[in-house]
Protein backbone atom coordinates (compact mmCIF):
# COMPACT_ATOMS: atom_id res chain seq x y z
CA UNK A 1 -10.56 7.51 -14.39
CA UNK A 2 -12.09 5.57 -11.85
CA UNK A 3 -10.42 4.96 -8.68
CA UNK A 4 -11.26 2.21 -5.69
CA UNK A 5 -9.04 3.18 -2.76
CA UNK A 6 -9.28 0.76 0.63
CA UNK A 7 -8.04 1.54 4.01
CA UNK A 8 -8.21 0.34 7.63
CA UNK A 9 -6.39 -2.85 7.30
CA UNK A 10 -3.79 -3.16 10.19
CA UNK A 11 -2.59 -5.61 12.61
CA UNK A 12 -5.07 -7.46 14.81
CA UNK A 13 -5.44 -9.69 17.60
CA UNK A 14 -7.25 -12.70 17.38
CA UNK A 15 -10.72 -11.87 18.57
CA UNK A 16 -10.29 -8.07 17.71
CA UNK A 17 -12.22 -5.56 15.20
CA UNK A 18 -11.64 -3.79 12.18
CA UNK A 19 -13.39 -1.98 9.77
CA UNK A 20 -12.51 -1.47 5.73
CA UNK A 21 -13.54 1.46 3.95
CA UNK A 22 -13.31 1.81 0.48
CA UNK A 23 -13.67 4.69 -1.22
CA UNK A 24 -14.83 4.96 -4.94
CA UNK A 25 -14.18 8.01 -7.91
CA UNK A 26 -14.97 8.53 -11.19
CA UNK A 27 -17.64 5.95 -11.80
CA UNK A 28 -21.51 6.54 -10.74
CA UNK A 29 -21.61 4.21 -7.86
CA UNK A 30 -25.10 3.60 -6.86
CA UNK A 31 -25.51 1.37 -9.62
CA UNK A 32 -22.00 -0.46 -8.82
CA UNK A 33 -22.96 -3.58 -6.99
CA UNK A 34 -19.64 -3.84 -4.59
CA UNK A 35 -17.79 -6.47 -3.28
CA UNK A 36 -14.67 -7.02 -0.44
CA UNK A 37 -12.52 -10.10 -2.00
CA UNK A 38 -9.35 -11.06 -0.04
CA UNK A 39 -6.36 -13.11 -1.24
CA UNK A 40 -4.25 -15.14 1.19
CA UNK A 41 -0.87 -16.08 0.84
CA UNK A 42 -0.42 -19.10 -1.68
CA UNK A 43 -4.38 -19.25 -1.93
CA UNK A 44 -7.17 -18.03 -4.70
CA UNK A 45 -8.73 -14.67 -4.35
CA UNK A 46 -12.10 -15.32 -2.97
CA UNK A 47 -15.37 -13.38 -1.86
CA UNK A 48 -15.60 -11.95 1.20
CA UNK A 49 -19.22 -10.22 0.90
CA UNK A 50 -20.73 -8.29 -1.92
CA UNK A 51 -24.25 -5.60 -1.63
CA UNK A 52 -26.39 -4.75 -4.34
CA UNK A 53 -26.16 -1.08 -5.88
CA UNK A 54 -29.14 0.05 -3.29
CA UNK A 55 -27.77 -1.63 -0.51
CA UNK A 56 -30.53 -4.04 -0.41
CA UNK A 57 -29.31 -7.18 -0.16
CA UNK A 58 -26.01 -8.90 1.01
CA UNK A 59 -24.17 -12.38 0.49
CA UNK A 60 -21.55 -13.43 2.68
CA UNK A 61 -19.68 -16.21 2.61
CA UNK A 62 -19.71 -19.26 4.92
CA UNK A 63 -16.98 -18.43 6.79
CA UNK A 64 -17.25 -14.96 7.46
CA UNK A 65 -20.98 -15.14 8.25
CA UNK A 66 -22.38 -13.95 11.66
CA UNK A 67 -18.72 -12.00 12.26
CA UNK A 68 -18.64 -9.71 9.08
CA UNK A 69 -20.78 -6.76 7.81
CA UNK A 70 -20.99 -4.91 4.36
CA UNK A 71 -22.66 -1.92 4.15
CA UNK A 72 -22.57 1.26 1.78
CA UNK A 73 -23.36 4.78 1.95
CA UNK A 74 -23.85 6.32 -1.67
CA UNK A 75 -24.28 9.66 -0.93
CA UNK A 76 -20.08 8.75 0.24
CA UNK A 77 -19.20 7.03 -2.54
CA UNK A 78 -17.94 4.41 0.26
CA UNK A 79 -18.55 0.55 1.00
CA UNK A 80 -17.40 -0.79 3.97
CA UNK A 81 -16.95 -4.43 5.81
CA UNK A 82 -16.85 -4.06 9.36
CA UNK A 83 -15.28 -7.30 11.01
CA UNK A 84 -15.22 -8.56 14.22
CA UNK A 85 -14.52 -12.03 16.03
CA UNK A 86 -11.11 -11.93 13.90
CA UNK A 87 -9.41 -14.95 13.08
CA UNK A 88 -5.54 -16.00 11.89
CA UNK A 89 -7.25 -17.42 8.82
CA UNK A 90 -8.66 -13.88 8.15
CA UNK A 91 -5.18 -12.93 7.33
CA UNK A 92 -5.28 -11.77 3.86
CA UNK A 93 -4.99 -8.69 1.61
CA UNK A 94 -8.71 -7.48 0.90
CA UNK A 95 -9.54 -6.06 -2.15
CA UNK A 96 -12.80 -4.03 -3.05
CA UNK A 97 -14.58 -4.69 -6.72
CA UNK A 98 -17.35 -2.53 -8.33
CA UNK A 99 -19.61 -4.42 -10.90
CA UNK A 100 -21.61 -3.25 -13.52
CA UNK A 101 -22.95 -6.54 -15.83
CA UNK A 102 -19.22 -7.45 -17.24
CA UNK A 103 -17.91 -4.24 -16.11
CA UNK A 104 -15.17 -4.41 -12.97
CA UNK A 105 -12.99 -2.64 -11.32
CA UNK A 106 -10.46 -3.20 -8.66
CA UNK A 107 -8.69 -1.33 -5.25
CA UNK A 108 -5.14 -1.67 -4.88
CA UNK A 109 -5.85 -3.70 -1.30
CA UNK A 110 -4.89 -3.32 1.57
CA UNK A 111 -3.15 -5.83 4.22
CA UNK A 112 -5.44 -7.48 7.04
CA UNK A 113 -3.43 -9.74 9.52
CA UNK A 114 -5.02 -11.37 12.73
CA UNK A 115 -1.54 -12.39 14.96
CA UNK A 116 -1.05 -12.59 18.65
């Protein structure tokens, strides 16, 4: 049974840090390309960042770029997006997808919200 479980979201201040981690079972994940998605309120689910199975490349997109990172670790089983600079319109829940060609799975999310 494979299993994507996220963690770190929290409460931020504008301008503060936080870093995801999601941790992957029951699948062989160094082929997985991942992905962090978030969903806001009222709004699509969209991509945040995705990394190829090696870790070789990255794609962020437009507005996260220059603030967030993705990175893996595959001897972890364990993607991460590191984000700094955090804004009110990062509020979201963030949700972490494995791919393999039409194959996806999905994390439960977890609840990122930048507030003063």
């Amino acid at each position: 049974q494979v299993q994507l479980v996220e963690s770190g979201g929290g409460l931020v201040q504008p301008g503060g840090s936080l870093k995801l981690s999601c941790a992957a079972s029951g699948l062989f994940f160094s082929v997985y390309a991942m992905s962090w998605y978030r969903q806001a309120p009222g709004k699509e689910r969209e991509l945040v960042a995705d990394i190829t199975s090696a870790g070789g490349s990255t794609n962020y997109a437009d507005s996260v770029k220059g603030r967030f990172t993705i990175s893996r670790d595959n001897a972890r089983n364990t993607v991460y997006l590191q984000m700094n600079s955090l804004k009110p319109e990062d509020t979201a829940v963030y949700y972490c997808n494995a791919r393999l060609v039409s194959r996806h799975y999905w994390g439960q999310g977890t609840q990122v919200t930048v507030s003063s």
